[in-house]
C-alpha atoms as a PDB file:
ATOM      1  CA  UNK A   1     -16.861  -6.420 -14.487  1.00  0.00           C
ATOM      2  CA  UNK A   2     -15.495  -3.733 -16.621  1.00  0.00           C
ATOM      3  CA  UNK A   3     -17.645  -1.123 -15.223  1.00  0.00           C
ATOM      4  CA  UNK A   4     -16.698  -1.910 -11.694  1.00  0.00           C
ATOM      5  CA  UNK A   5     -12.956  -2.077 -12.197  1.00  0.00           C
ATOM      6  CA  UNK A   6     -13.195   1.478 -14.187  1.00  0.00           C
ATOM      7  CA  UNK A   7     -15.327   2.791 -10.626  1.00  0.00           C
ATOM      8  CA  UNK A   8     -12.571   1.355  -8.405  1.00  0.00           C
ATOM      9  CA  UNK A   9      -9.870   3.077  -9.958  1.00  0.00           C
ATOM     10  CA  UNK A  10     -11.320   6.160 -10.478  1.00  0.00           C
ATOM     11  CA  UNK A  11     -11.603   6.163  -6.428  1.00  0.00           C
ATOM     12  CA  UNK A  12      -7.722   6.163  -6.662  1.00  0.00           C
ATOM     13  CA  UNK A  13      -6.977   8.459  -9.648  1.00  0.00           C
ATOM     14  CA  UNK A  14      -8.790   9.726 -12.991  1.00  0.00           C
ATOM     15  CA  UNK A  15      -7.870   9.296 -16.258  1.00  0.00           C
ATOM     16  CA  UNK A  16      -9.229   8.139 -19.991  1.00  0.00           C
ATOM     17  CA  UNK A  17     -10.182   4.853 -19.895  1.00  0.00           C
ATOM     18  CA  UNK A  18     -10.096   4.376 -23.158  1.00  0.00           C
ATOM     19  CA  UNK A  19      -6.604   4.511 -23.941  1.00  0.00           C
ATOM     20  CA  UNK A  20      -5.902   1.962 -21.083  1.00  0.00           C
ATOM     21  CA  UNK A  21      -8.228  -1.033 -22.594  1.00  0.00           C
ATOM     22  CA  UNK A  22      -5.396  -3.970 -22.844  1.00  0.00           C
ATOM     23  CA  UNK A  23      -4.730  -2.468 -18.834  1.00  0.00           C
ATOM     24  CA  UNK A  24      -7.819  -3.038 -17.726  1.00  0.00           C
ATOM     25  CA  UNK A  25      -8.200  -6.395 -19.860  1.00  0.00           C
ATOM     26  CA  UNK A  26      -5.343  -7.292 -17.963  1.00  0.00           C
ATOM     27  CA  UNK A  27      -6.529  -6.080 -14.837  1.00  0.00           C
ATOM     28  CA  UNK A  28      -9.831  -8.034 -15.096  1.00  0.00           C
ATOM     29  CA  UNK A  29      -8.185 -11.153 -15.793  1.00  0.00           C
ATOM     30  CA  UNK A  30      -6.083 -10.785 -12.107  1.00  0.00           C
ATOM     31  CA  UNK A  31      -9.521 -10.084 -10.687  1.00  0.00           C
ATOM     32  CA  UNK A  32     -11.254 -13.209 -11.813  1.00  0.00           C
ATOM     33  CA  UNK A  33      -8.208 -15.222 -10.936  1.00  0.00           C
ATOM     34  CA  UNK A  34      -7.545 -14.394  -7.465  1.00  0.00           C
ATOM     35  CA  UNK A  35      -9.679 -11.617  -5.609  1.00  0.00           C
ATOM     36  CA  UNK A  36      -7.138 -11.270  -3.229  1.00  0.00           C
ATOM     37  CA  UNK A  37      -4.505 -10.084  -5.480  1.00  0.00           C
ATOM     38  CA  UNK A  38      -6.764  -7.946  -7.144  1.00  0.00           C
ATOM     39  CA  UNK A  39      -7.501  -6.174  -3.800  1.00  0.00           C
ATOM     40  CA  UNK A  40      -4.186  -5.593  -2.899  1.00  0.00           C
ATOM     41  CA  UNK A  41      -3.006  -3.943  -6.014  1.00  0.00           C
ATOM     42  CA  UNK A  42      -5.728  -2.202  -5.726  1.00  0.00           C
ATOM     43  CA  UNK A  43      -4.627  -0.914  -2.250  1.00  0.00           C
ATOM     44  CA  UNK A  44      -0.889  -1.187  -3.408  1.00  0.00           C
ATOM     45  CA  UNK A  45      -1.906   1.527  -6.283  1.00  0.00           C
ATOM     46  CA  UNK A  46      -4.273   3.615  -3.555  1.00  0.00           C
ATOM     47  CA  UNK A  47      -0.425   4.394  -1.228  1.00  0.00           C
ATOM     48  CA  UNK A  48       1.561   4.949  -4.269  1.00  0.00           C
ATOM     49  CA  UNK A  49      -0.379   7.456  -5.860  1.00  0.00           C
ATOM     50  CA  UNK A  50      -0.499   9.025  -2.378  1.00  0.00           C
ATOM     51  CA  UNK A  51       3.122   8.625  -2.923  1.00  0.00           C
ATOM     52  CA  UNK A  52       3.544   9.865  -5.795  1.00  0.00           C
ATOM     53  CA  UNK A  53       1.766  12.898  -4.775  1.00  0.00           C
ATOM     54  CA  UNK A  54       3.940  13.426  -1.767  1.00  0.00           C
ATOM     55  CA  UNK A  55       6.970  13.629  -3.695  1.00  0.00           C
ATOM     56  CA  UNK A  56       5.664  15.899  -6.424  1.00  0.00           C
ATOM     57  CA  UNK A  57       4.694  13.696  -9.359  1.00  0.00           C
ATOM     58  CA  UNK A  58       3.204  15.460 -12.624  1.00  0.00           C
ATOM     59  CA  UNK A  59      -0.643  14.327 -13.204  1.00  0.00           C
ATOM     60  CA  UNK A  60       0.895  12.210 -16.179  1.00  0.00           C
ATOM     61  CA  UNK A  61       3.592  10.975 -13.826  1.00  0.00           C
ATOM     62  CA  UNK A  62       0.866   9.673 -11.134  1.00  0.00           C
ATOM     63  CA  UNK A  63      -1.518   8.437 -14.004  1.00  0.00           C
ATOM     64  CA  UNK A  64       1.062   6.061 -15.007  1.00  0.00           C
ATOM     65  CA  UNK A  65       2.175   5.336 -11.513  1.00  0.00           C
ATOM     66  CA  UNK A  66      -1.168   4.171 -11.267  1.00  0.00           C
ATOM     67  CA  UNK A  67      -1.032   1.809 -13.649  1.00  0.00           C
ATOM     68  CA  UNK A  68       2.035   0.924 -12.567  1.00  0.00           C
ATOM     69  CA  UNK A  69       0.728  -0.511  -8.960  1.00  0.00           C
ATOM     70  CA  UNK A  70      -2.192  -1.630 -10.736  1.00  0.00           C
ATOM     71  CA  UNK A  71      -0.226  -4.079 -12.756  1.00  0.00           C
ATOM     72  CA  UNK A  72       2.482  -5.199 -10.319  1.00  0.00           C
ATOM     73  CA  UNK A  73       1.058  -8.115  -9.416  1.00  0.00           C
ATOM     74  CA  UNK A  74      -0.265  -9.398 -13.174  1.00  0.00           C
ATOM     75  CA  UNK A  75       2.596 -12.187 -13.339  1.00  0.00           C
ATOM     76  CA  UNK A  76       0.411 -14.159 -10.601  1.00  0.00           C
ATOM     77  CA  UNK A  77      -1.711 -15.498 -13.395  1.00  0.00           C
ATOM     78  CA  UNK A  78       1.200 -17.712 -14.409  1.00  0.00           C
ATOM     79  CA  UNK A  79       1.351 -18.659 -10.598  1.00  0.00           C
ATOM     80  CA  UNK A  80      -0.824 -21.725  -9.729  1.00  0.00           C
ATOM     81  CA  UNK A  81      -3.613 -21.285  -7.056  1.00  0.00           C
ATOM     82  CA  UNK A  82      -2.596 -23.974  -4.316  1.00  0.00           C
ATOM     83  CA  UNK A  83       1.028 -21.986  -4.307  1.00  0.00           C
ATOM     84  CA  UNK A  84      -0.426 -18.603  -4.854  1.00  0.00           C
ATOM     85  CA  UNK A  85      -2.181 -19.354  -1.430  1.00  0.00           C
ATOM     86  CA  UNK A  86      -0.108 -21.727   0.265  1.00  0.00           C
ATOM     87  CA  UNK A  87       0.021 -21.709   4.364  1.00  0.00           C
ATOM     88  CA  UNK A  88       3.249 -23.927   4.726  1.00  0.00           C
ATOM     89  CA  UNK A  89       6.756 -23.425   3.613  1.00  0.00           C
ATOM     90  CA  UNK A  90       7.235 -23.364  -0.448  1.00  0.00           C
ATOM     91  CA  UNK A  91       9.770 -26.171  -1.589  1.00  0.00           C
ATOM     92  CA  UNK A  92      12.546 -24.654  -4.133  1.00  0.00           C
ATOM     93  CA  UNK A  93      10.403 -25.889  -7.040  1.00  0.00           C
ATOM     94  CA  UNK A  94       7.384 -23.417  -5.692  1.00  0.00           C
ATOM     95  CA  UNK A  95       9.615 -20.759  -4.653  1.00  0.00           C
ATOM     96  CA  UNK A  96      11.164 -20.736  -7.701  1.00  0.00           C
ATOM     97  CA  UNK A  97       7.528 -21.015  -9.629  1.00  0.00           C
ATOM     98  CA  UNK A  98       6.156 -17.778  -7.463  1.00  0.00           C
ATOM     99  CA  UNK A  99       9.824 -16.060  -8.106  1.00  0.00           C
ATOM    100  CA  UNK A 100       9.251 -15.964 -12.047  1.00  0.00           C
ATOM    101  CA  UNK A 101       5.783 -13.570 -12.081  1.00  0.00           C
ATOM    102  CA  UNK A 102       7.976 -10.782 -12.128  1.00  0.00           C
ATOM    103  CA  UNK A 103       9.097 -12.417 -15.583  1.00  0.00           C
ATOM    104  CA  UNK A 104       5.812 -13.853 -16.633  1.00  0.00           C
ATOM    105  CA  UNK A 105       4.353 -10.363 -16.271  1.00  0.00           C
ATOM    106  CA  UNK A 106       6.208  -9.097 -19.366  1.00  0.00           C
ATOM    107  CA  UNK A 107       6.534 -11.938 -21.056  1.00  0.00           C
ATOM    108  CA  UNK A 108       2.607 -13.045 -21.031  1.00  0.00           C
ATOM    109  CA  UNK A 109       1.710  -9.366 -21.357  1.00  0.00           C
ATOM    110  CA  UNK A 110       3.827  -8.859 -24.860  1.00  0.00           C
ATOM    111  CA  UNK A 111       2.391 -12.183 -26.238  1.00  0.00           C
ATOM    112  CA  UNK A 112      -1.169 -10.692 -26.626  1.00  0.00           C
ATOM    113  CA  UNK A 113      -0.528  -6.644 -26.909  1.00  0.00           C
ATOM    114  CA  UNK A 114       1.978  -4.524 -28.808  1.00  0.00           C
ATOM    115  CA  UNK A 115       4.259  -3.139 -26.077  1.00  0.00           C
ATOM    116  CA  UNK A 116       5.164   0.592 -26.654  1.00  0.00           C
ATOM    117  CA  UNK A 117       7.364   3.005 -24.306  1.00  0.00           C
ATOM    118  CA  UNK A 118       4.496   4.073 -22.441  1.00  0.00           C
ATOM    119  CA  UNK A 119       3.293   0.868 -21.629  1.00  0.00           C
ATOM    120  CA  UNK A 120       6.763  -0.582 -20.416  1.00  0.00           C
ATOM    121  CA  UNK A 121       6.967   2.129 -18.545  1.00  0.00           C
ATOM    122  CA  UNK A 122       3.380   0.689 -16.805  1.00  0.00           C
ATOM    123  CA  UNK A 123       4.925  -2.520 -16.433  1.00  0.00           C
ATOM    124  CA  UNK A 124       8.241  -1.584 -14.529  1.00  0.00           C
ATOM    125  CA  UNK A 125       7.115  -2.042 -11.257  1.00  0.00           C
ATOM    126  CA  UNK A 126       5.424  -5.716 -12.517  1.00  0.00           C
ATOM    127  CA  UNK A 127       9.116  -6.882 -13.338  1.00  0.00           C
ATOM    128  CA  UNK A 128      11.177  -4.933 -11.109  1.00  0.00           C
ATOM    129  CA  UNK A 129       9.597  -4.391  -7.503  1.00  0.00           C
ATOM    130  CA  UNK A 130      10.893  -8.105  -6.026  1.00  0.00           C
ATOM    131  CA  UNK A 131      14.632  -6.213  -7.130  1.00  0.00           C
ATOM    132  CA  UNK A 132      15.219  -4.551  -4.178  1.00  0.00           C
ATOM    133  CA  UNK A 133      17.123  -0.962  -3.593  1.00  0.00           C
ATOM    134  CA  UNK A 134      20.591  -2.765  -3.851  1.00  0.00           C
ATOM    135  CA  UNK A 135      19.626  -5.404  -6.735  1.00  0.00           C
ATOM    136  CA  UNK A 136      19.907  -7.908  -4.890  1.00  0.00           C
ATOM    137  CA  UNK A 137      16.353  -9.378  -5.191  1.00  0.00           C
ATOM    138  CA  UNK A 138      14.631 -10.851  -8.231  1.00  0.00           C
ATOM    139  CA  UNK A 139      14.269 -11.829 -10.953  1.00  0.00           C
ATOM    140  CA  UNK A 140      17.963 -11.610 -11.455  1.00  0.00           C
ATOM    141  CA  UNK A 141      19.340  -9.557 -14.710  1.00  0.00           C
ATOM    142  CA  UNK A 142      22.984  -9.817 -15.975  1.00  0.00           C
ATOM    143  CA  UNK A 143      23.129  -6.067 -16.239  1.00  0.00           C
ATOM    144  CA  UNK A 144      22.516  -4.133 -13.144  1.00  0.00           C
ATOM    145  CA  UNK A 145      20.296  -1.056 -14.064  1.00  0.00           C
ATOM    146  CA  UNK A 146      18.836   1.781 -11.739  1.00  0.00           C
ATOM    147  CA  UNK A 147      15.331   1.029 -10.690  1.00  0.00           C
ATOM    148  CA  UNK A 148      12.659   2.660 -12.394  1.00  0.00           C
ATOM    149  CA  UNK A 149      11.057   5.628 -10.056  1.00  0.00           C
ATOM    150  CA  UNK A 150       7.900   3.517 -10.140  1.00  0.00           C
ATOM    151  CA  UNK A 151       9.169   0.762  -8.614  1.00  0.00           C
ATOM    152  CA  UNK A 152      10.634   2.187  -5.996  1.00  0.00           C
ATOM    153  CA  UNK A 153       7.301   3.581  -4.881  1.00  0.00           C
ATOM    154  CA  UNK A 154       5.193   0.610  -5.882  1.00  0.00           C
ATOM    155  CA  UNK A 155       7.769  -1.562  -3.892  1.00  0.00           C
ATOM    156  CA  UNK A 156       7.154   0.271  -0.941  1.00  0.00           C
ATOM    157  CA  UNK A 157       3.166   0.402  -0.705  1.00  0.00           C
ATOM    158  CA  UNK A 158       3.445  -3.585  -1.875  1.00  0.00           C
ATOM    159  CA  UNK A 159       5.125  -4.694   1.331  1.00  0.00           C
ATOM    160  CA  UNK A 160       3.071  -1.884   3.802  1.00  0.00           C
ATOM    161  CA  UNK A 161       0.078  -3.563   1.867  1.00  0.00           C
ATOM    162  CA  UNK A 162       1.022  -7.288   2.182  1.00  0.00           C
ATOM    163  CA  UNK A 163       2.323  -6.801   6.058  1.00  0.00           C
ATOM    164  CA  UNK A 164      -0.750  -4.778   7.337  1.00  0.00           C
ATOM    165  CA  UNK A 165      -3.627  -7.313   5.370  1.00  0.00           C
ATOM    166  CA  UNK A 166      -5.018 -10.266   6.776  1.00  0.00           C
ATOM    167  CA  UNK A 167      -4.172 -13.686   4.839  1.00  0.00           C
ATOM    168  CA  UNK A 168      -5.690 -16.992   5.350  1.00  0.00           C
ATOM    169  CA  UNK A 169      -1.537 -17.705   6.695  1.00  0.00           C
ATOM    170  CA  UNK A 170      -1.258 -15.226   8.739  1.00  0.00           C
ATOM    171  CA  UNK A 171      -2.457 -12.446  10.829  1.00  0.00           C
ATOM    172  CA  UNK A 172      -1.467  -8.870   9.508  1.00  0.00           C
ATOM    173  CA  UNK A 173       1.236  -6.909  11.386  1.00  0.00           C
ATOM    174  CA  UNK A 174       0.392  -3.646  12.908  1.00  0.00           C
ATOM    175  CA  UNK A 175       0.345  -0.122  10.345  1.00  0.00           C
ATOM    176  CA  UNK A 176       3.472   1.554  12.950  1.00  0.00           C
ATOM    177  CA  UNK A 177       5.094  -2.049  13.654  1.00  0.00           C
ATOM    178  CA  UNK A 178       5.541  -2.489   9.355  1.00  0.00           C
ATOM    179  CA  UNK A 179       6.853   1.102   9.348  1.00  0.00           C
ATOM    180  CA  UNK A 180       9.292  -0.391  12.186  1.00  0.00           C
ATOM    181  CA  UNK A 181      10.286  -3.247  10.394  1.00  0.00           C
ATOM    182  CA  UNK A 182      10.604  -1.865   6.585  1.00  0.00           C
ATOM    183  CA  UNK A 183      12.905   1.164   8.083  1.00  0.00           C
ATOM    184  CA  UNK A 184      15.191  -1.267   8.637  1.00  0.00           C
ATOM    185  CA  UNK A 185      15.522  -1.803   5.122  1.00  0.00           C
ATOM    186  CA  UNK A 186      17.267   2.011   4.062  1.00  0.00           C
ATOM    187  CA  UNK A 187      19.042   1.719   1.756  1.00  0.00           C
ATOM    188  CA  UNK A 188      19.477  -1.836   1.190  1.00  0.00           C
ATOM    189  CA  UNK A 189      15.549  -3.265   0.946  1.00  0.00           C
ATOM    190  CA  UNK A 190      14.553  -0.022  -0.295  1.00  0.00           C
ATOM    191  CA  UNK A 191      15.187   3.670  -1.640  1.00  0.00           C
ATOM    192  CA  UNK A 192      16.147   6.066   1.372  1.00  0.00           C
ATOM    193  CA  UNK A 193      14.449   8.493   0.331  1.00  0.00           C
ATOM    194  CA  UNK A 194      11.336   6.967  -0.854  1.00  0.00           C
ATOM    195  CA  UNK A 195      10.793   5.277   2.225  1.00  0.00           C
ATOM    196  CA  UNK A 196      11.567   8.572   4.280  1.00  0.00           C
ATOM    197  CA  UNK A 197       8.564  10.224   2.212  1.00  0.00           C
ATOM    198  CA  UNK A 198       6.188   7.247   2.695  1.00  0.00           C
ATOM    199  CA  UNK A 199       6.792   7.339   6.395  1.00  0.00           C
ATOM    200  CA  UNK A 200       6.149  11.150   6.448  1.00  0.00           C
ATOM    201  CA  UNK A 201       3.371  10.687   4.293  1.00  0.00           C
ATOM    202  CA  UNK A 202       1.791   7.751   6.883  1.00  0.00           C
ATOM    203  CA  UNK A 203       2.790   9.173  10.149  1.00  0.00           C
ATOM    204  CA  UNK A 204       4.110   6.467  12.980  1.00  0.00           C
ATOM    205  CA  UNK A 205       0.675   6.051  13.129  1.00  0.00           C
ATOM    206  CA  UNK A 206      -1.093   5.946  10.129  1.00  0.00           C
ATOM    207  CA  UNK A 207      -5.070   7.352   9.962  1.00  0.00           C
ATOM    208  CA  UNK A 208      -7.324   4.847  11.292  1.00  0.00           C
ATOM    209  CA  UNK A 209      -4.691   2.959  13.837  1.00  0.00           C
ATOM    210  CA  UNK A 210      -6.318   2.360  17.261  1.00  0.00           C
ATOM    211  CA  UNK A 211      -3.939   3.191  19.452  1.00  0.00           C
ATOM    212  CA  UNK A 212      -3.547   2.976  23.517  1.00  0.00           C
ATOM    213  CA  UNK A 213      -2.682   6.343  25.111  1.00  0.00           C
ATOM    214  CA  UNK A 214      -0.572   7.071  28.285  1.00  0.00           C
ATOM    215  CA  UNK A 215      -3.721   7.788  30.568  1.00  0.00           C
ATOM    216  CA  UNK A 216      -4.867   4.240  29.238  1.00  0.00           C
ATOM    217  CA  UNK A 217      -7.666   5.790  26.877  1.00  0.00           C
ATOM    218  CA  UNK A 218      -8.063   4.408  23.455  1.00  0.00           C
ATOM    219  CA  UNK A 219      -8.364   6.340  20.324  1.00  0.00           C
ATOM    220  CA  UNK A 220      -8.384   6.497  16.893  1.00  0.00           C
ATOM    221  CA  UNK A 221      -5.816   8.257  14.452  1.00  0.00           C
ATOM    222  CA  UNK A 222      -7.991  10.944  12.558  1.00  0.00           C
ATOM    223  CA  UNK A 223      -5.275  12.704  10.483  1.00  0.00           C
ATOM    224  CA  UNK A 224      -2.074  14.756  10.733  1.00  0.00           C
ATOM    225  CA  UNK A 225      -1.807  18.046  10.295  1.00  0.00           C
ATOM    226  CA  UNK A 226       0.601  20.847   8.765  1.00  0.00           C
ATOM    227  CA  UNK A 227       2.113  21.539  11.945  1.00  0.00           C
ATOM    228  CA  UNK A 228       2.135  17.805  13.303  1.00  0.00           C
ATOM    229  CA  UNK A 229       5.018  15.653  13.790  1.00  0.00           C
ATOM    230  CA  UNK A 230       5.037  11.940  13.090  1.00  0.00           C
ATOM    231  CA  UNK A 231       4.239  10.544  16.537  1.00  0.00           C
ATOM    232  CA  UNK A 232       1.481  13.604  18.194  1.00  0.00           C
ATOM    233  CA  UNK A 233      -1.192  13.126  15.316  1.00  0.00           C
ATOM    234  CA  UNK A 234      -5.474  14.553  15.892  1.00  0.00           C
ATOM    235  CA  UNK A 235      -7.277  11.765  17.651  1.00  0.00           C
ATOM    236  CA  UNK A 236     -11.023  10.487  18.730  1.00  0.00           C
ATOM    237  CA  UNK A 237     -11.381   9.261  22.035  1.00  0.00           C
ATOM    238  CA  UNK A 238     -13.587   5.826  21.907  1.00  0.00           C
ATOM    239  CA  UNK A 239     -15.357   6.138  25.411  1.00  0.00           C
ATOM    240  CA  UNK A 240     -15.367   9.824  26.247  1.00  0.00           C
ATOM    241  CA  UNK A 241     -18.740  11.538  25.611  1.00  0.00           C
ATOM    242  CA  UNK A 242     -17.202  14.954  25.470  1.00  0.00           C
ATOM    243  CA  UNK A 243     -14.191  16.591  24.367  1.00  0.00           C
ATOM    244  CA  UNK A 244     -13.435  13.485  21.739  1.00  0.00           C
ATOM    245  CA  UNK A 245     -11.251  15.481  19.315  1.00  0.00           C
ATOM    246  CA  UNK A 246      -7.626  15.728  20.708  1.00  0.00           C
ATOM    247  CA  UNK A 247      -4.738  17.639  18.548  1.00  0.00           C
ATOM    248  CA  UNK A 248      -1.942  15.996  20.330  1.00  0.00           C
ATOM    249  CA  UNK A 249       0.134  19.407  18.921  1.00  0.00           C
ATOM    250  CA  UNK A 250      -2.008  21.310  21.590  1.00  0.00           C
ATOM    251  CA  UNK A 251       0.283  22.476  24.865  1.00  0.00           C
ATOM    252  CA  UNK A 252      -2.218  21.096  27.176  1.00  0.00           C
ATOM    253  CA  UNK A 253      -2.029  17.617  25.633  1.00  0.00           C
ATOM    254  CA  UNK A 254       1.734  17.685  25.655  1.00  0.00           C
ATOM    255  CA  UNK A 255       1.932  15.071  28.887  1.00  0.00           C
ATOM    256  CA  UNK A 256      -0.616  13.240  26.890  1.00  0.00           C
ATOM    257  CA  UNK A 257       1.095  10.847  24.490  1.00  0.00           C
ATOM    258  CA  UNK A 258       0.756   7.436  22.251  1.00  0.00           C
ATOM    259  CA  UNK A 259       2.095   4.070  23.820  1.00  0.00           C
ATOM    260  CA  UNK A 260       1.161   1.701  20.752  1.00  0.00           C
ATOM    261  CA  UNK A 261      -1.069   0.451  18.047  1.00  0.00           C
ATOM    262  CA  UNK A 262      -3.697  -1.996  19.107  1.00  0.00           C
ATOM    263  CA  UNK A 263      -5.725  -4.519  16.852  1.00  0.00           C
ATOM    264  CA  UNK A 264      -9.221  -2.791  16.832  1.00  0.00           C
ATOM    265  CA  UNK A 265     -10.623  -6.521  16.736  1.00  0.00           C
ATOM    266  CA  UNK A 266      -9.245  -7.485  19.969  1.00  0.00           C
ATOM    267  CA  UNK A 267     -11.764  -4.434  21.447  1.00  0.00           C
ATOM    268  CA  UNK A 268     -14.667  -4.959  19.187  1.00  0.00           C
ATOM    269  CA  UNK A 269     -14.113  -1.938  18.036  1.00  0.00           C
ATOM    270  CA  UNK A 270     -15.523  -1.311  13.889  1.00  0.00           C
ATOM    271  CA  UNK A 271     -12.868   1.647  13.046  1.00  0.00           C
ATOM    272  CA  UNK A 272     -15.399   3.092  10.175  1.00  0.00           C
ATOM    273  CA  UNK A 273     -18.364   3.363  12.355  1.00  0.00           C
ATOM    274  CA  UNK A 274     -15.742   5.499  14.555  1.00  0.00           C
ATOM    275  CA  UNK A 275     -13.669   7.355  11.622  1.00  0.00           C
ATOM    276  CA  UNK A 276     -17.803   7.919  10.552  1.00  0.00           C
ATOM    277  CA  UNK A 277     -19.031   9.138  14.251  1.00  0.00           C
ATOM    278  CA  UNK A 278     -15.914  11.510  14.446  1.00  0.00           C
ATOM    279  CA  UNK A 279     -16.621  12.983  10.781  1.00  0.00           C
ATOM    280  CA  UNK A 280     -20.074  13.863  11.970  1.00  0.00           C
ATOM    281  CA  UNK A 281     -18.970  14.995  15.245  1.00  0.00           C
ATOM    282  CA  UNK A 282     -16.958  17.516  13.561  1.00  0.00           C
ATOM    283  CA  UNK A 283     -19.496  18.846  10.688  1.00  0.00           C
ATOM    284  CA  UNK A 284     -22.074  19.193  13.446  1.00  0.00           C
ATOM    285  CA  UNK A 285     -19.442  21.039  15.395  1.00  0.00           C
END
C-alpha cells in the first residue's frame, strides 16, 4: 500500500519520502478507511498544488502545500462510516459528530507523533479549511486568527473537488456551474484573491468539460493558452472528421462561441478516449 500511495503522489508533486513517514502512515490509514476520501484528497492536493503554482509558491512552499491537501481530510477517521456516507439529512448529533474532524485531525494526529513547526504547518488546512474567509465556519476558536495560506488554497480545491465528484447522494455539479456558485462566496466563503487565481487558473471551462457550442457542435476543452481569455479556450470537435482543433482566440472563430457545459455521460461520450484521440491528432500533425 505504501508503494502505491508514494506513486500517487509523486504524480502530483516530488519530494523525499522519507522524511514524510508518520504523513504517509497517516495517509494510508484514510485510504483503508474510506477510498473515497482518500481519492478526493488526492484530487483536492492535485488543484492546490496547481494552485500553489499559479500564485508563485517556492518548491518548499508547494511541497508542504502538498501535504497540506493531502491531510485535510485525516479527521474523517474519527467520523463513523454510516455518517461519513450518509444520503439523508444529518440530525444535530451527526452534524455535530462530522463538524469535529477538523479537531480530531490534530488531536488524533499529536497522540501518536511528535508535532514540530513543520508538521503543523502540514496540518493547517486539516483544522482550518471548514473556517471560512470571514471565520465564520468551523470548528469555532475563541481567538480569531488569519487563515493559514494553505488553507485558503486547500479550501478552495476541497469544495471544486466535492461539487464536481460523483457521490452515492448525489450527482456532481458541472466544472463552470461550481466556479458559478463558489464566486459567490468572495470574500465571505473564501479569499478574493485566491479564488480569482483558481478561476484563472481553471478557465470558465476547465480542460476536459464537454461543452455545447453556438452552431450546436459539441467539443471538448483541450487547454488555454497564453493569449486566451477565460471563456474562448482550444477545443476538439467530437463529430467533425476534419479541422477538429479550434483556438476559439482565432478571428475566424470569433462568431463561434461556448453556450454551456454538458455531462459527457448524457452523450456517451468517454472524455479520455477523446482528450487521447486529440493528443494524437496533434503529434501526428
Amino acid at each position: 500500500m505504501k508503494a502505491l500511495i508514494i506513486k500517487n503522489i509523486s504524480s502530483v508533486f516530488t519530494c523525499d519520502f522519507r522524511l514524510f513517514e508518520a504523513e504517509i502512515a497517516a495517509l494510508s490509514k484514510v485510504r483503508k478507511y474510506d477510498e473515497y476520501t482518500y481519492l478526493h484528497s488526492l484530487n483536492v492536493a492535485r488543484l492546490s498544488v496547481a494552485l500553489g503554482k499559479r500564485l508563485g509558491l517556492t518548491d518548499e512552499m508547494i511541497i508542504d502545500l502538498g501535504w497540506a491537501a493531502l491531510l485535510h481530510d485525516i479527521g474523517k477517521l474519527h467520523v463513523p462510516l454510516d455518517i461519513l456516507n450518509k444520503m439523508k439529512k444529518f440530525s444535530g448529533d451527526e452534524l455535530a459528530i462530522m463538524q469535529s474532524h477538523p479537531v480530531e485531525a490534530l488531536t488524533s494526529f499529536a497522540e501518536t507523533h511528535t508535532v514540530t513547526l513543520e508538521r503543523l504547518r502540514r496540518l493547517s488546512a486539516a483544522f482550518e479549511h471548514h473556517q471560512r474567509y470571514d471565520l465564520k465556519g468551523y470548528p469555532i476558536v475563541q481567538k480569531k486568527l488569519n487563515l493559514h495560506p494553505f488553507s485558503r488554497i486547500v479550501a478552495i480545491a476541497d469544495t471544486f473537488d466535492a461539487m464536481t465528484t460523483d457521490r452515492i447522494y448525489q450527482r456532481r455539479v458541472l466544472p463552470d456551474v461550481a466556479l458559478k456558485i463558489m464566486a459567490q462566496g468572495f470574500g465571505t466563503i473564501f479569499d478574493p484573491t485566491v479564488l480569482q487565481a483558481f478561476i484563472t487558473c481553471m478557465g470558465v471551462y476547465p480542460v476536459g468539460s464537454l461543452v455545447k457550442l453556438s452552431n450546436d457542435e459539441l467539443a471538448v476543452v483541450l487547454r488555454y493558452q497564453e493569449t486566451s481569455t477565460l471563456d474562448r479556450p482550444e477545443i476538439f470537435l467530437i463529430e467533425k472528421k476534419e479541422a477538429r482543433h479550434l483556438n476559439l482566440m482565432d478571428p475566424q472563430f470569433k462568431d463561434l462561441r461556448i453556450l454551456k457545459s454538458e455531462f459527457p455521460e448524457d452523450h456517451e461520450i468517454q472524455i479520455n478516449d477523446i482528450l487521447t484521440e486529440a493528443s494524437a491528432e496533434r503529434e501526428s500533425a
